[in-house]
Protein backbone atom coordinates (compact mmCIF):
# COMPACT_ATOMS: atom_id res chain seq x y z
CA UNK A 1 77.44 -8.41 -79.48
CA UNK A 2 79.24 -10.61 -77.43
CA UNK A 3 79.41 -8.05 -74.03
CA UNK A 4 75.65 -8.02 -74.76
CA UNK A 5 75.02 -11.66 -74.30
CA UNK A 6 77.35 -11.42 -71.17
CA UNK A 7 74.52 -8.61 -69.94
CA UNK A 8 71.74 -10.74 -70.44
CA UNK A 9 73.04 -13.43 -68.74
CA UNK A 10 73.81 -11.49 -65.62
CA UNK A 11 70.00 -9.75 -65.98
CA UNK A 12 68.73 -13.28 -66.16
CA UNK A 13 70.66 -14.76 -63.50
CA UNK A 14 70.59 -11.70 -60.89
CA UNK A 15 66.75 -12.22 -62.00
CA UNK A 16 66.77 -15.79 -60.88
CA UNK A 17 68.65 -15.50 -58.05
CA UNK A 18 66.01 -13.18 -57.17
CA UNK A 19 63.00 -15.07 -57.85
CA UNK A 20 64.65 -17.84 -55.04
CA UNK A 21 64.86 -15.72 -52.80
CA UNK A 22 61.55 -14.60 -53.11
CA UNK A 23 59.97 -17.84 -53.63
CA UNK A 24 61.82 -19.48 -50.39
CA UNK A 25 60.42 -16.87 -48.37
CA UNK A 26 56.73 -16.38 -49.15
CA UNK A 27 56.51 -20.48 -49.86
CA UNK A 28 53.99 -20.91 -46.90
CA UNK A 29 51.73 -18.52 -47.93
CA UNK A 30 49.90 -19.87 -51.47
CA UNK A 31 49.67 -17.31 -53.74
CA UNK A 32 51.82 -14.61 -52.21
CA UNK A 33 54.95 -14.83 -54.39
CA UNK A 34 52.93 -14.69 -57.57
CA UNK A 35 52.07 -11.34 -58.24
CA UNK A 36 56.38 -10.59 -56.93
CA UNK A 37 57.66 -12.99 -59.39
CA UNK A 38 55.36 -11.47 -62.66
CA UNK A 39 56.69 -7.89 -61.35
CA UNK A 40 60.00 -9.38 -61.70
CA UNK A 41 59.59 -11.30 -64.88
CA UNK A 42 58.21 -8.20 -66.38
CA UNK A 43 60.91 -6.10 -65.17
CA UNK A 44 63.39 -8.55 -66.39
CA UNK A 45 61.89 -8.41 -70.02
CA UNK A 46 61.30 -5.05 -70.43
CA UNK A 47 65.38 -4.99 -69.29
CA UNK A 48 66.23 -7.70 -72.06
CA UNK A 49 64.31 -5.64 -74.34
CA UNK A 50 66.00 -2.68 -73.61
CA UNK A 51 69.23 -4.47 -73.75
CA UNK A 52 68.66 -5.66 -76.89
CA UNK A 53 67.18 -2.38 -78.68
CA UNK A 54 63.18 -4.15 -79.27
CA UNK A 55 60.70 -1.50 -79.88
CA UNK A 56 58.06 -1.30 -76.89
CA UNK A 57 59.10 -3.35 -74.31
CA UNK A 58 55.95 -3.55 -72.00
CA UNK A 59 54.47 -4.97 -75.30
CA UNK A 60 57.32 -6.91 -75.79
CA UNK A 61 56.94 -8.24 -71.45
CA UNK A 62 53.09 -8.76 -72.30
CA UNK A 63 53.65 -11.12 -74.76
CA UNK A 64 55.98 -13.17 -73.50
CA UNK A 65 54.17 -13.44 -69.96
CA UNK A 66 51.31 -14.22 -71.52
CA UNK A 67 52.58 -17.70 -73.13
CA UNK A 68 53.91 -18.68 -70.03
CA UNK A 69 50.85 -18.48 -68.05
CA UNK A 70 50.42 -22.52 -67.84
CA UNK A 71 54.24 -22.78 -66.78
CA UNK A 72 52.55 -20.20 -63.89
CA UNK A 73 49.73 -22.68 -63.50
CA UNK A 74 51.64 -25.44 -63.18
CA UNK A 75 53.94 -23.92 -60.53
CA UNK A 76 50.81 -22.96 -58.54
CA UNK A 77 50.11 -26.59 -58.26
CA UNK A 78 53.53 -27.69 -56.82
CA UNK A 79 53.42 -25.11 -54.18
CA UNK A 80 49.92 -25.97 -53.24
CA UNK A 81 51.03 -29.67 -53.02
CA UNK A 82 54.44 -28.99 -51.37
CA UNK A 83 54.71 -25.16 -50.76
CA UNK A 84 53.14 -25.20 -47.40
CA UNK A 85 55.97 -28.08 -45.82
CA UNK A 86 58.41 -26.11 -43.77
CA UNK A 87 62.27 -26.14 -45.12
CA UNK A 88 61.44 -28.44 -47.92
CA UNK A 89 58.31 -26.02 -49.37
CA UNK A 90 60.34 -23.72 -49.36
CA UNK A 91 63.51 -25.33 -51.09
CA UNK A 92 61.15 -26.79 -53.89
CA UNK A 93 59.62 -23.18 -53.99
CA UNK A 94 62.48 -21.14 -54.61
CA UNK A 95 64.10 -23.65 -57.02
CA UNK A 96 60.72 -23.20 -59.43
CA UNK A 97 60.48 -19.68 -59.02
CA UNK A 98 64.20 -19.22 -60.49
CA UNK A 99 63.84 -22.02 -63.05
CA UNK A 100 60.86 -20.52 -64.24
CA UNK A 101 61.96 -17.18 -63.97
CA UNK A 102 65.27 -18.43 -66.05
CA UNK A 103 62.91 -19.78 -68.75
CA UNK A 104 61.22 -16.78 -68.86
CA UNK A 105 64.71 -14.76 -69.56
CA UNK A 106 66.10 -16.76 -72.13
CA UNK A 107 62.32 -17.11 -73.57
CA UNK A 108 62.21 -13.33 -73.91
CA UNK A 109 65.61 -13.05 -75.33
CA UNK A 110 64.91 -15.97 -77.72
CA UNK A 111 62.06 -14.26 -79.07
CA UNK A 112 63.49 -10.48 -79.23
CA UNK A 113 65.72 -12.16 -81.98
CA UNK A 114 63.04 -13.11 -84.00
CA UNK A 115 62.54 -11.32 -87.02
CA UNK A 116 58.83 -9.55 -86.39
């Protein structure tokens, strides 16, 4: 059990780490990074679900994506306030991307261990 936690953390993080980079890079363009990061988010899930043995993971991905959609929203708004600012932008942008796409790990692998 244990070196599966320990596998989930490094999916989540790598994940993360990820999402950063992604988020840095595309932060002057609004809008660009989104459709990356769900790709990524929905990778990671169907990963964690995998990991952890759920039936159906793209079900599993679905779900969980789709009550996170105003954390989404609300990350749209700080890059169109801040995204677009050279250096900074993209230093705000790639620290949302991988806290969001850290909330969406641990979300997933929160709710995989609820009994269904």
């Amino acid at each position: 059990m244990r070196s599966t936690h320990l596998r989930a953390h490094a999916l989540i993080h790598a994940a993360a780490a990820t999402a950063a980079g992604v988020g840095a890079g595309l932060a002057q363009v609004p809008g660009s990074d989104a459709p990356v990061l769900m790709g990524l988010q929905a990778a990671l899930i169907a990963a964690l679900a995998s990991l952890r043995g759920a039936p159906a993971p793209e079900l599993v991905a679905a779900e969980v994506l789709g009550t996170l959609g105003a954390t989404m929203a609300g990350r749209g708004v700080s890059q169109a306030v801040v995204g677009w600012v050279p250096a900074y932008g993209n230093a705000v942008n790639a620290a949302t991307a991988a806290a969001i796409t850290e909330a969406v790990g641990w979300a997933a692998w929160e709710w995989m261990e609820q009994p269904r």
